[in-house]
PDB file of N, CA and C in Angstrom:
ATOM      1  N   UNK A   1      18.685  -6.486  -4.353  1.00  0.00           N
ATOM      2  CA  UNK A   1      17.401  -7.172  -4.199  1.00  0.00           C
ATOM      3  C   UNK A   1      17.571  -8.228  -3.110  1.00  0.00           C
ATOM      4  N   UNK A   2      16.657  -7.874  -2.063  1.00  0.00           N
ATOM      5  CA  UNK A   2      16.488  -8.959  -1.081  1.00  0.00           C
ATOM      6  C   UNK A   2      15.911 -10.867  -1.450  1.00  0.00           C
ATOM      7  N   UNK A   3      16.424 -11.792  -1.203  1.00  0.00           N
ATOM      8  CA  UNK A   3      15.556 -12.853  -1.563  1.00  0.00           C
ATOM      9  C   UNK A   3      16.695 -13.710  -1.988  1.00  0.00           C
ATOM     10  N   UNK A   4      15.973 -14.874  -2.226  1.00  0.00           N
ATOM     11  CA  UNK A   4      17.345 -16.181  -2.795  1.00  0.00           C
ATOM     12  C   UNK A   4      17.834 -16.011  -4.268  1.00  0.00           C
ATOM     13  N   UNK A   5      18.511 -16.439  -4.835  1.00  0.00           N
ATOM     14  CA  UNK A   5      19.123 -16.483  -5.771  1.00  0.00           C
ATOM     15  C   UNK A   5      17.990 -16.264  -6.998  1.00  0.00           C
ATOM     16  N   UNK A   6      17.388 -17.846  -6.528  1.00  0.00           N
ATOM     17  CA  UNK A   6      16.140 -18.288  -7.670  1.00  0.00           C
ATOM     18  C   UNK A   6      15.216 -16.585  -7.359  1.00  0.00           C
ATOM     19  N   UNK A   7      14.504 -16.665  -6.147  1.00  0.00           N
ATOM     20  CA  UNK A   7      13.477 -15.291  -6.143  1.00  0.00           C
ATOM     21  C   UNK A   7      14.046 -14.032  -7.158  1.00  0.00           C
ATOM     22  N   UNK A   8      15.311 -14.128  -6.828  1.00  0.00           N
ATOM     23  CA  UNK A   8      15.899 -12.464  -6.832  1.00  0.00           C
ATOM     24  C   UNK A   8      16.148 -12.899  -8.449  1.00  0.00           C
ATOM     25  N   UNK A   9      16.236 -13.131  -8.967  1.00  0.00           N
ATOM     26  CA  UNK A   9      16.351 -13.538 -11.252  1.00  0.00           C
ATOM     27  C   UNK A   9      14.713 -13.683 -11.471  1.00  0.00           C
ATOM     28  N   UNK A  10      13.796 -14.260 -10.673  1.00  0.00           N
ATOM     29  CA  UNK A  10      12.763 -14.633 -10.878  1.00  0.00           C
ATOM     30  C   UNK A  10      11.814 -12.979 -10.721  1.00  0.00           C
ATOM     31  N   UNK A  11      12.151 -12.411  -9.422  1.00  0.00           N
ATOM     32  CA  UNK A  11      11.740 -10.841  -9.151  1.00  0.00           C
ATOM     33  C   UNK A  11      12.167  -9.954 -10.028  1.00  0.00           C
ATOM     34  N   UNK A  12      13.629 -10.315 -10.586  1.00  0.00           N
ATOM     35  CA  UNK A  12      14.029  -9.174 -11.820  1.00  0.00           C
ATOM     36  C   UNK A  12      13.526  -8.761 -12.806  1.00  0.00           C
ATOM     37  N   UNK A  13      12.893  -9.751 -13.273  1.00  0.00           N
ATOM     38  CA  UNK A  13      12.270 -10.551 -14.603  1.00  0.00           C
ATOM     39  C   UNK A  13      10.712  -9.682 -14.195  1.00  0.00           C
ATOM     40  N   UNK A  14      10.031 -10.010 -13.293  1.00  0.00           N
ATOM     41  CA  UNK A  14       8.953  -9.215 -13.088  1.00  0.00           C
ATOM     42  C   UNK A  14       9.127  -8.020 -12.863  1.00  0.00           C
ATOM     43  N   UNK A  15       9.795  -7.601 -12.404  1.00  0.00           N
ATOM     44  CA  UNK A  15      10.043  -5.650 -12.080  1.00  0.00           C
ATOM     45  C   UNK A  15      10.478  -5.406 -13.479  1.00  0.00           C
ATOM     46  N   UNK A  16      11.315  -5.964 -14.310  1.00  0.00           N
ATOM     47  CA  UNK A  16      11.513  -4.857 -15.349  1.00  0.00           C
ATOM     48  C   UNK A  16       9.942  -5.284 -16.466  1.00  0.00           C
ATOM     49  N   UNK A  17       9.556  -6.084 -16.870  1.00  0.00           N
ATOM     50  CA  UNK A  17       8.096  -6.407 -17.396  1.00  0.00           C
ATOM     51  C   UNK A  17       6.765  -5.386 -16.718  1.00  0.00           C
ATOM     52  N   UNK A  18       6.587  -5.112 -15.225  1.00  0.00           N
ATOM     53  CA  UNK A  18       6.156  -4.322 -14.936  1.00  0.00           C
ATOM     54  C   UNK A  18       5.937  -3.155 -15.138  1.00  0.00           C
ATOM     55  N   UNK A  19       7.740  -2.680 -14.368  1.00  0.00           N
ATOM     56  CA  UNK A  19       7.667  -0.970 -14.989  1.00  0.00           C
ATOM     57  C   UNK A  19       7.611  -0.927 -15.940  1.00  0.00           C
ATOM     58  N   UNK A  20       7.597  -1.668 -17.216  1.00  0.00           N
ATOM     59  CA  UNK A  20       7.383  -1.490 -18.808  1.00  0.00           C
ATOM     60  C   UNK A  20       5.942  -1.229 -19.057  1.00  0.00           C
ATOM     61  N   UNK A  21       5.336  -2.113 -18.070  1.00  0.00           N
ATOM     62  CA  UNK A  21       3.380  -1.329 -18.335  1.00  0.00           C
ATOM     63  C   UNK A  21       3.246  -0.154 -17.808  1.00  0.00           C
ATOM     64  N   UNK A  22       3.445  -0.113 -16.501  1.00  0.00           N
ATOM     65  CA  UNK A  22       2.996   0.542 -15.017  1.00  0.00           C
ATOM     66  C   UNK A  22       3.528   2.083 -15.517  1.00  0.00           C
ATOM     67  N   UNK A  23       4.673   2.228 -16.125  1.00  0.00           N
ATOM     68  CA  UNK A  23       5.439   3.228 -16.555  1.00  0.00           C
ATOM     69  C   UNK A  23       4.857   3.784 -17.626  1.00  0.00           C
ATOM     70  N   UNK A  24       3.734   3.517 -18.587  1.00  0.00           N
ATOM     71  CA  UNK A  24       2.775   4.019 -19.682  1.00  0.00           C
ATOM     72  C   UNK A  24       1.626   5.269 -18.834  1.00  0.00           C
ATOM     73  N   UNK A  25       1.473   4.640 -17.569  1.00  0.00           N
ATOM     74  CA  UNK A  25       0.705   5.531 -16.594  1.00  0.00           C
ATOM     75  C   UNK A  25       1.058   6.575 -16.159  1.00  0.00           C
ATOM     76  N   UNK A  26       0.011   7.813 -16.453  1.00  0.00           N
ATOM     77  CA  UNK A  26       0.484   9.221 -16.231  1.00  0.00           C
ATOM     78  C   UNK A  26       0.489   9.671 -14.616  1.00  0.00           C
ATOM     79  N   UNK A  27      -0.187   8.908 -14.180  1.00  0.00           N
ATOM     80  CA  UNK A  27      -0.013   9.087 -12.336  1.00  0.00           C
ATOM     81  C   UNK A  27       1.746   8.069 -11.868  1.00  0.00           C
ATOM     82  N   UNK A  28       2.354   7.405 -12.762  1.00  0.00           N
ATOM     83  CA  UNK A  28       3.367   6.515 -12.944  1.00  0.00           C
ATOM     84  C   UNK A  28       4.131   7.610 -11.938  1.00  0.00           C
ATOM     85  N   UNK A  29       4.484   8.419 -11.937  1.00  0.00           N
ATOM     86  CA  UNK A  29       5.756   9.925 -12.072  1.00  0.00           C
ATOM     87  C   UNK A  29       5.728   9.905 -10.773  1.00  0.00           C
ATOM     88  N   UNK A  30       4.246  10.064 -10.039  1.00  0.00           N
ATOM     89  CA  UNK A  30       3.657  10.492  -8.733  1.00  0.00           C
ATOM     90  C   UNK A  30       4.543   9.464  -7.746  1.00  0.00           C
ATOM     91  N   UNK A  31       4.450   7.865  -7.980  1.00  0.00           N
ATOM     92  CA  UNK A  31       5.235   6.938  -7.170  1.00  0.00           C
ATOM     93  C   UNK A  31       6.211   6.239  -7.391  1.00  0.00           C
ATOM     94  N   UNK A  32       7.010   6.927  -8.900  1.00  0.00           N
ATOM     95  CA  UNK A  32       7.782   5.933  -9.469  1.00  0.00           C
ATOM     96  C   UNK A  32       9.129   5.785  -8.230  1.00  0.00           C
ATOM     97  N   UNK A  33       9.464   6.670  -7.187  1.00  0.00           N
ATOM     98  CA  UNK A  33      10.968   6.679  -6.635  1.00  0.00           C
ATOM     99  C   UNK A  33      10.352   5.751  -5.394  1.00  0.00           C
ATOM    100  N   UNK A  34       9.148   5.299  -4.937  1.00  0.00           N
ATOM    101  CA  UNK A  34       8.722   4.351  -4.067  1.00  0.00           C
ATOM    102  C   UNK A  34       8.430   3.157  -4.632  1.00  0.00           C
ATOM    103  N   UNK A  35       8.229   3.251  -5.790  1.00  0.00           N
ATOM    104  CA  UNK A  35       7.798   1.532  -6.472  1.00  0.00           C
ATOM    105  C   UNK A  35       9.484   1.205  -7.192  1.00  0.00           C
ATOM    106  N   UNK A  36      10.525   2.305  -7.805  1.00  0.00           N
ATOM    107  CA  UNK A  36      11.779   1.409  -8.568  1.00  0.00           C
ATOM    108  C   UNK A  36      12.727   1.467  -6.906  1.00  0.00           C
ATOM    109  N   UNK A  37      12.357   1.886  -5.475  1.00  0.00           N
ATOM    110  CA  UNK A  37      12.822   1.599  -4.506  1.00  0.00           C
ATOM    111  C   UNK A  37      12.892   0.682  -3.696  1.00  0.00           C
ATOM    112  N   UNK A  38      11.731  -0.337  -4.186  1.00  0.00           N
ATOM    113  CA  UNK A  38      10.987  -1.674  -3.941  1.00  0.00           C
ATOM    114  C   UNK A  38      12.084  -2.753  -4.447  1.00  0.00           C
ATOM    115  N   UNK A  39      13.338  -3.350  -3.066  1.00  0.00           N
ATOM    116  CA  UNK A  39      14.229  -3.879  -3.344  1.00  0.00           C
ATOM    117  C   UNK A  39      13.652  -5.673  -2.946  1.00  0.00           C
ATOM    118  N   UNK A  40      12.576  -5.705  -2.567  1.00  0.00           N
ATOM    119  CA  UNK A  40      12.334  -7.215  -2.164  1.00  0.00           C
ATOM    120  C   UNK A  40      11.481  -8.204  -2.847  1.00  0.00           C
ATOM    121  N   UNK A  41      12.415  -9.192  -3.293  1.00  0.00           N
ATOM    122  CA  UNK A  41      11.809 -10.132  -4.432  1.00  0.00           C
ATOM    123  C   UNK A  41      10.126 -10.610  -4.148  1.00  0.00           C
ATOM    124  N   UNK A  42       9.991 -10.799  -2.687  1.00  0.00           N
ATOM    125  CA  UNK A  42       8.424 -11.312  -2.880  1.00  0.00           C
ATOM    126  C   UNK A  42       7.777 -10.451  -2.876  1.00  0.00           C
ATOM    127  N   UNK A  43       7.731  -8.660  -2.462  1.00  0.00           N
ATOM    128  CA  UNK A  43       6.890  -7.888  -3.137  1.00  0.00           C
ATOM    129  C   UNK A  43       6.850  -7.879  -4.723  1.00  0.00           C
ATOM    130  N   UNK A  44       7.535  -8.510  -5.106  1.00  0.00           N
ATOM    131  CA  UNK A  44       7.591  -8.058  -7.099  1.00  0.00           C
ATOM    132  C   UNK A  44       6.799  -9.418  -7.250  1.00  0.00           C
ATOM    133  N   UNK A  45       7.170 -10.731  -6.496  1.00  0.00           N
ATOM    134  CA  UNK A  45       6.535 -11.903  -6.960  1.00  0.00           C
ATOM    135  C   UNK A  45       4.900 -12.036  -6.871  1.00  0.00           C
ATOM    136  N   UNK A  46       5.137 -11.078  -5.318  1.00  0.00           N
ATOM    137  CA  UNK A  46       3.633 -11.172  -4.973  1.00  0.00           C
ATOM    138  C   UNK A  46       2.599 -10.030  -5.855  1.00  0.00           C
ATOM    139  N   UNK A  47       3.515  -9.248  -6.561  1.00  0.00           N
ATOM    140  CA  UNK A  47       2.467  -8.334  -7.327  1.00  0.00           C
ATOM    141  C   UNK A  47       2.154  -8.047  -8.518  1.00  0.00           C
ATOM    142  N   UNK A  48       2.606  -9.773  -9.202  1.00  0.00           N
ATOM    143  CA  UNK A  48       3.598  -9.574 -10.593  1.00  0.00           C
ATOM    144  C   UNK A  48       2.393  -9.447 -11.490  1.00  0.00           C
ATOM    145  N   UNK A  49       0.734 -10.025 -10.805  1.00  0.00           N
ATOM    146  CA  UNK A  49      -0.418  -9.251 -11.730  1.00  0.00           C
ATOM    147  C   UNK A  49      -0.836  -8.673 -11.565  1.00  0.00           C
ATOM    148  N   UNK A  50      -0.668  -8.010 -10.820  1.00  0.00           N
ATOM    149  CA  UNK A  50      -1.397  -6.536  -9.905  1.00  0.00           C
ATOM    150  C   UNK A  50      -1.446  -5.884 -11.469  1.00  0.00           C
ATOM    151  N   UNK A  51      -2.544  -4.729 -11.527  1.00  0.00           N
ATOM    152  CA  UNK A  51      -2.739  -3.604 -12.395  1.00  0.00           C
ATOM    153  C   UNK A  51      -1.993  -2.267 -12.229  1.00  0.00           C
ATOM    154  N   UNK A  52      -1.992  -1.197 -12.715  1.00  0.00           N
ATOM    155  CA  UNK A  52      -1.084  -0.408 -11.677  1.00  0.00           C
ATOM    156  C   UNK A  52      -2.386   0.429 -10.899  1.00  0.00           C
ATOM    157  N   UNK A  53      -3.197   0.317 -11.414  1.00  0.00           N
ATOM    158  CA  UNK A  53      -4.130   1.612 -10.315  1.00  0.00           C
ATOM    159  C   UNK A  53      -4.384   0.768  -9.181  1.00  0.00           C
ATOM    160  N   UNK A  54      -4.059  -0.937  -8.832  1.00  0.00           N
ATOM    161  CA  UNK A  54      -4.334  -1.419  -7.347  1.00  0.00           C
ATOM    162  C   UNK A  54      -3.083  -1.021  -6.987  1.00  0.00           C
ATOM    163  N   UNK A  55      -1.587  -0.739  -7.594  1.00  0.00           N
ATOM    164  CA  UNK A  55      -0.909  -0.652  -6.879  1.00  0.00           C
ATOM    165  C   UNK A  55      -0.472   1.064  -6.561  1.00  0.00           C
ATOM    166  N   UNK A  56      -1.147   1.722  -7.301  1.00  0.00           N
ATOM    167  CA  UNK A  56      -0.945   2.951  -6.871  1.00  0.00           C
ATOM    168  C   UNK A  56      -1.911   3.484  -5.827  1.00  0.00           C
ATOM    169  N   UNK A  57      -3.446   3.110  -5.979  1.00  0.00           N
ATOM    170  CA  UNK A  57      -3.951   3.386  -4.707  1.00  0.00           C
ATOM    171  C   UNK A  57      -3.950   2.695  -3.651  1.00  0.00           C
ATOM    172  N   UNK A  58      -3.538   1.772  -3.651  1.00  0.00           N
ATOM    173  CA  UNK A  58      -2.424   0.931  -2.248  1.00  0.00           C
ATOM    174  C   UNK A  58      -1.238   1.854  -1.767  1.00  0.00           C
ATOM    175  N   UNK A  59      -0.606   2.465  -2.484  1.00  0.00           N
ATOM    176  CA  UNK A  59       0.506   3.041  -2.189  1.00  0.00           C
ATOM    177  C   UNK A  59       0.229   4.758  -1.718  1.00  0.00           C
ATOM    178  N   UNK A  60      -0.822   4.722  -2.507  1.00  0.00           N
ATOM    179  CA  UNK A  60      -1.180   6.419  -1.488  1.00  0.00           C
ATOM    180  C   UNK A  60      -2.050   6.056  -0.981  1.00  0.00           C
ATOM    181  N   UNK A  61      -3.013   5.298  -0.572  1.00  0.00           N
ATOM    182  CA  UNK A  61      -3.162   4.863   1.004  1.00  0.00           C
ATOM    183  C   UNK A  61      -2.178   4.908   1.865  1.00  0.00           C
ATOM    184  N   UNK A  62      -1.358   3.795   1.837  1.00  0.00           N
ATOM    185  CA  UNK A  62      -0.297   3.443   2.574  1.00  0.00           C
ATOM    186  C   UNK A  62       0.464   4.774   3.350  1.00  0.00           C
ATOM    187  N   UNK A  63       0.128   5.861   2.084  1.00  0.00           N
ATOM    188  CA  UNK A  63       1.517   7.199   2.400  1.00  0.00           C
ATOM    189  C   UNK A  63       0.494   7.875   3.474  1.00  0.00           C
ATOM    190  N   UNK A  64      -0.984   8.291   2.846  1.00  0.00           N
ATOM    191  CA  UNK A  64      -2.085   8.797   3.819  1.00  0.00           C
ATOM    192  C   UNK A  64      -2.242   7.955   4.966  1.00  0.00           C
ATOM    193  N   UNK A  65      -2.270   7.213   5.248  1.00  0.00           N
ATOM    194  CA  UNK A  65      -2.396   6.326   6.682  1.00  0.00           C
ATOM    195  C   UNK A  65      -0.693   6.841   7.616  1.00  0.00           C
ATOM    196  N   UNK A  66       0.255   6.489   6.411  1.00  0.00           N
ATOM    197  CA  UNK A  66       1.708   6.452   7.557  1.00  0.00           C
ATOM    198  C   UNK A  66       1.724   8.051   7.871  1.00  0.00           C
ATOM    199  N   UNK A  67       1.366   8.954   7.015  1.00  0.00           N
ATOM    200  CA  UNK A  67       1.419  10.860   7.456  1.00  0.00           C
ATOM    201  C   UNK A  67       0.317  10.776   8.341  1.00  0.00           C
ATOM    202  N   UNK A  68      -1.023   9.861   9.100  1.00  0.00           N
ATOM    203  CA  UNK A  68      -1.451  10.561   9.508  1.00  0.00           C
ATOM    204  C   UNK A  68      -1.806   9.205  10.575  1.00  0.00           C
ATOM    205  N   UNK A  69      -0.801   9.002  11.399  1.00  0.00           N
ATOM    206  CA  UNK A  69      -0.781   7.763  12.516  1.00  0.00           C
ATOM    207  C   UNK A  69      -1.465   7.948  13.485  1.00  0.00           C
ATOM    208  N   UNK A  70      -1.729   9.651  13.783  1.00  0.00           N
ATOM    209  CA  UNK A  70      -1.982  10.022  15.207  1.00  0.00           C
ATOM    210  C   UNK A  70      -3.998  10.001  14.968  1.00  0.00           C
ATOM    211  N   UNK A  71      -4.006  10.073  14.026  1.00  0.00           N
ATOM    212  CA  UNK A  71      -5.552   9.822  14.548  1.00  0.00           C
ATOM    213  C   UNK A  71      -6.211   8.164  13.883  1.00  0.00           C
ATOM    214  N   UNK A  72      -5.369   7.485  14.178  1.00  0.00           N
ATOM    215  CA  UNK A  72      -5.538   6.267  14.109  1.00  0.00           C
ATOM    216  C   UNK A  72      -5.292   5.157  14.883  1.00  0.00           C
ATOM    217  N   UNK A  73      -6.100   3.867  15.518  1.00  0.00           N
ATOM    218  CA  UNK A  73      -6.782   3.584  16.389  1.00  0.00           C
ATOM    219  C   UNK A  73      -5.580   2.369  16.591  1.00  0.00           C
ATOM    220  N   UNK A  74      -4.458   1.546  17.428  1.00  0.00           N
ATOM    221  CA  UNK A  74      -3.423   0.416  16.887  1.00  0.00           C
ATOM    222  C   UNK A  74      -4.503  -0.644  17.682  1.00  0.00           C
ATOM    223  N   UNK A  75      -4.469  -1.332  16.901  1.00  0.00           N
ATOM    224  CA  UNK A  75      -5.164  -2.671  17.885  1.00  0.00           C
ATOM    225  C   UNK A  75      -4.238  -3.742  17.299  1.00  0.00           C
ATOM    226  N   UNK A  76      -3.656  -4.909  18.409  1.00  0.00           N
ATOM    227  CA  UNK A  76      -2.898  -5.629  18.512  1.00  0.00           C
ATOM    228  C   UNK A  76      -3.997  -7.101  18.268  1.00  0.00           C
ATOM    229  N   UNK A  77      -3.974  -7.812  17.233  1.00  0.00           N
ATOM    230  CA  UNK A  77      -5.202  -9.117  17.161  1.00  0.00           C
ATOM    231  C   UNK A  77      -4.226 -10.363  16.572  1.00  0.00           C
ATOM    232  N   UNK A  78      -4.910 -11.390  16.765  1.00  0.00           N
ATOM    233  CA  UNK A  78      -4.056 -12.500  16.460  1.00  0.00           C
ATOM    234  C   UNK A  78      -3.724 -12.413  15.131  1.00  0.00           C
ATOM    235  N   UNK A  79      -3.699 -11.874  14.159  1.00  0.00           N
ATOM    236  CA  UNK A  79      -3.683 -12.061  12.975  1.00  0.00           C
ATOM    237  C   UNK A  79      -2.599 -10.653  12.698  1.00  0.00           C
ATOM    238  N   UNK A  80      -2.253 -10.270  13.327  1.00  0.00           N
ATOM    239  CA  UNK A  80      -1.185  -9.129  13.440  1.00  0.00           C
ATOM    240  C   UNK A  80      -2.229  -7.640  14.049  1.00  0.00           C
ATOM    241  N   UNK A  81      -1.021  -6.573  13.640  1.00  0.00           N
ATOM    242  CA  UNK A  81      -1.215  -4.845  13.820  1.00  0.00           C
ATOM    243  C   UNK A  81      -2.572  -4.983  12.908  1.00  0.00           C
ATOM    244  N   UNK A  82      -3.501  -4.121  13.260  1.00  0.00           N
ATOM    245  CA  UNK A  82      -4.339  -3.489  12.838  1.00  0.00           C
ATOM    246  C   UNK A  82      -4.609  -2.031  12.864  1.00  0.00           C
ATOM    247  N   UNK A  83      -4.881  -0.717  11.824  1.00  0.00           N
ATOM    248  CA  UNK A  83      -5.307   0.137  12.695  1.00  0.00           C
ATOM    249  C   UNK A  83      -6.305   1.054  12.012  1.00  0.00           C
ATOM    250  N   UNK A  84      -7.163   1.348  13.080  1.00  0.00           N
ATOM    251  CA  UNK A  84      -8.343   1.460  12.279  1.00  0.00           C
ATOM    252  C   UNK A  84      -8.571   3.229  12.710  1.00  0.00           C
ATOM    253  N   UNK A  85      -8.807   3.640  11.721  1.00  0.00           N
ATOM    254  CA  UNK A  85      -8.871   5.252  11.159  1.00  0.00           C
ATOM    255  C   UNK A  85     -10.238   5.612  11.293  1.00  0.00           C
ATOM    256  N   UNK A  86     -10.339   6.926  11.405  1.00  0.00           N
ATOM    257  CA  UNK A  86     -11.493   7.668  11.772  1.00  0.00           C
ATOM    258  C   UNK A  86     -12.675   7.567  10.680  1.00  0.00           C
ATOM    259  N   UNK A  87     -13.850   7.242  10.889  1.00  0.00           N
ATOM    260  CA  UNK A  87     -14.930   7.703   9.773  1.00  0.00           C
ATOM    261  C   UNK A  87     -14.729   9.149   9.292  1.00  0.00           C
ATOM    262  N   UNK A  88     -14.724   9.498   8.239  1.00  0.00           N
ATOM    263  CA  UNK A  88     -15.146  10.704   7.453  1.00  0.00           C
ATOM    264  C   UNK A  88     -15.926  11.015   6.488  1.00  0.00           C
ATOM    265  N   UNK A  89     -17.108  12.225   6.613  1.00  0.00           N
ATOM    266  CA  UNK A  89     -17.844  12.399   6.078  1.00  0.00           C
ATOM    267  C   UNK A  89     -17.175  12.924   4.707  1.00  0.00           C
ATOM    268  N   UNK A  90     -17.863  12.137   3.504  1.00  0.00           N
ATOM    269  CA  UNK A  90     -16.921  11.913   3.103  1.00  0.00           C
ATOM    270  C   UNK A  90     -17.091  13.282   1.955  1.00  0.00           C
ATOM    271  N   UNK A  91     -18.601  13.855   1.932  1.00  0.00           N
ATOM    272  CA  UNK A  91     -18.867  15.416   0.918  1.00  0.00           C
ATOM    273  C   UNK A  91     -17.992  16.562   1.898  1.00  0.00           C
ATOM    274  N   UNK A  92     -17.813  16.496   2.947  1.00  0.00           N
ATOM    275  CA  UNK A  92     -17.373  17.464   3.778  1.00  0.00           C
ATOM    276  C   UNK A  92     -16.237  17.139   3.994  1.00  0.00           C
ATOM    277  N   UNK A  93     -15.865  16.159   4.209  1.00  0.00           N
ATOM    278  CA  UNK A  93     -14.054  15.595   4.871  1.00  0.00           C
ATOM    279  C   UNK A  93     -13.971  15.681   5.955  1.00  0.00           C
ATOM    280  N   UNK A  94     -15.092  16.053   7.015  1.00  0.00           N
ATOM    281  CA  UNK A  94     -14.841  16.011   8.672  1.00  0.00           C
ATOM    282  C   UNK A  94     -14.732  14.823   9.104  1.00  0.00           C
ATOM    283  N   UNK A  95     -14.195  14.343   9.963  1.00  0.00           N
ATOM    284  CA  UNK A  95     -14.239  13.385  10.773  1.00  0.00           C
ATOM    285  C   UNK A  95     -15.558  13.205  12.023  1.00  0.00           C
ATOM    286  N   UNK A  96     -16.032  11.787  11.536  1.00  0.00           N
ATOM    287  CA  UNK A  96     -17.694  11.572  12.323  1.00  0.00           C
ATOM    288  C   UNK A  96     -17.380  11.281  13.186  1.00  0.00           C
ATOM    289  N   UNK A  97     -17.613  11.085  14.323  1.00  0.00           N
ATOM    290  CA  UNK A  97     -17.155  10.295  15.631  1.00  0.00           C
ATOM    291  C   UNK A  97     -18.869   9.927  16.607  1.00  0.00           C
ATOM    292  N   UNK A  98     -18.734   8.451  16.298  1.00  0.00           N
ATOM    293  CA  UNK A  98     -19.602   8.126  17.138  1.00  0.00           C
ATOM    294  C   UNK A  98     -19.468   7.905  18.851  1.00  0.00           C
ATOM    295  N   UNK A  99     -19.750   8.506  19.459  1.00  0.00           N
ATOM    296  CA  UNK A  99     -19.828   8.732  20.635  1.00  0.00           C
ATOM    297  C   UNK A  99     -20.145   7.509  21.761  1.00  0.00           C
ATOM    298  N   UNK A 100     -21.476   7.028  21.182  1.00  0.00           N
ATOM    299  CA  UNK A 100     -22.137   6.133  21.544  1.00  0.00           C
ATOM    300  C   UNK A 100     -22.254   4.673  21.562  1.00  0.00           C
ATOM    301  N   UNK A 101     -20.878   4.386  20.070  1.00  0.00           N
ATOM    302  CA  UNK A 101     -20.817   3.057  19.559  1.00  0.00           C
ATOM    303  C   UNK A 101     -19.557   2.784  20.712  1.00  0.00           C
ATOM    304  N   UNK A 102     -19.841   0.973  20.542  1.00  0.00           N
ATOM    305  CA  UNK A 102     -18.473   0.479  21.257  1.00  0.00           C
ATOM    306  C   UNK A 102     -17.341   0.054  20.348  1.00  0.00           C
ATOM    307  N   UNK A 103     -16.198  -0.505  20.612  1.00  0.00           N
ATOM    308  CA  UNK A 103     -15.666  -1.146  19.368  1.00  0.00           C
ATOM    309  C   UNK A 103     -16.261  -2.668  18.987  1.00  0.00           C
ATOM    310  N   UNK A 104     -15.795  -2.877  17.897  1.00  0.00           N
ATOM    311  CA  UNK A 104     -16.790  -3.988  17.167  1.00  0.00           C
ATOM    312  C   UNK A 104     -15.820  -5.037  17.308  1.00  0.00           C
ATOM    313  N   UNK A 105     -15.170  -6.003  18.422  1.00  0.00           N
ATOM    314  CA  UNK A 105     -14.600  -6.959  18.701  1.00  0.00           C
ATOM    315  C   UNK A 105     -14.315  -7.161  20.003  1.00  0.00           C
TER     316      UNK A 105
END
């Protein structure tokens, strides 16, 4: 576990209390080798009330965005990386593309 002494006893303490809920969840199975792979104390501190369905559909986001980089937009802003992904219709699953719009910044 990454972090100081205090974080890393303080992060332990929340990861095993966690997977003790999060692990009752039948979608649990789907991300358990990416969430008990999660070696850094302020992700556990920072998520120690998270529910598990914010942290599971955070996490397959995360996997759908990183498998699919190439049709996604990087914009560099003061506030860090941004990157912004295609509209999709969302009964059909095509991708909309406005032609006509500019970007919005």
């Amino acid at each position: 576990m990454k972090g100081s002494q205090k974080q890393i006893n303080w992060a332990l303490n929340i990861r095993r209390k966690r997977l003790a809920v999060w692990s009752r969840s039948p979608e649990f199975k789907e991300i358990e080798p990416e969430i008990t792979a999660i070696d850094d104390s302020t992700w556990w501190i920072a998520n120690r009330e998270k529910l598990f369905v914010q942290i599971y559909y955070k996490m397959k986001a995360d996997a759908v965005a990183a498998a699919d980089l190439t049709s996604f937009t990087r914009i560099d802003t003061l506030t860090g990386l941004r990157f912004i992904g295609p509209t999709r219709n969302v009964v059909a699953g095509e991708v909309v593309v406005d032609e006509g719009g500019s970007m919005p910044f």
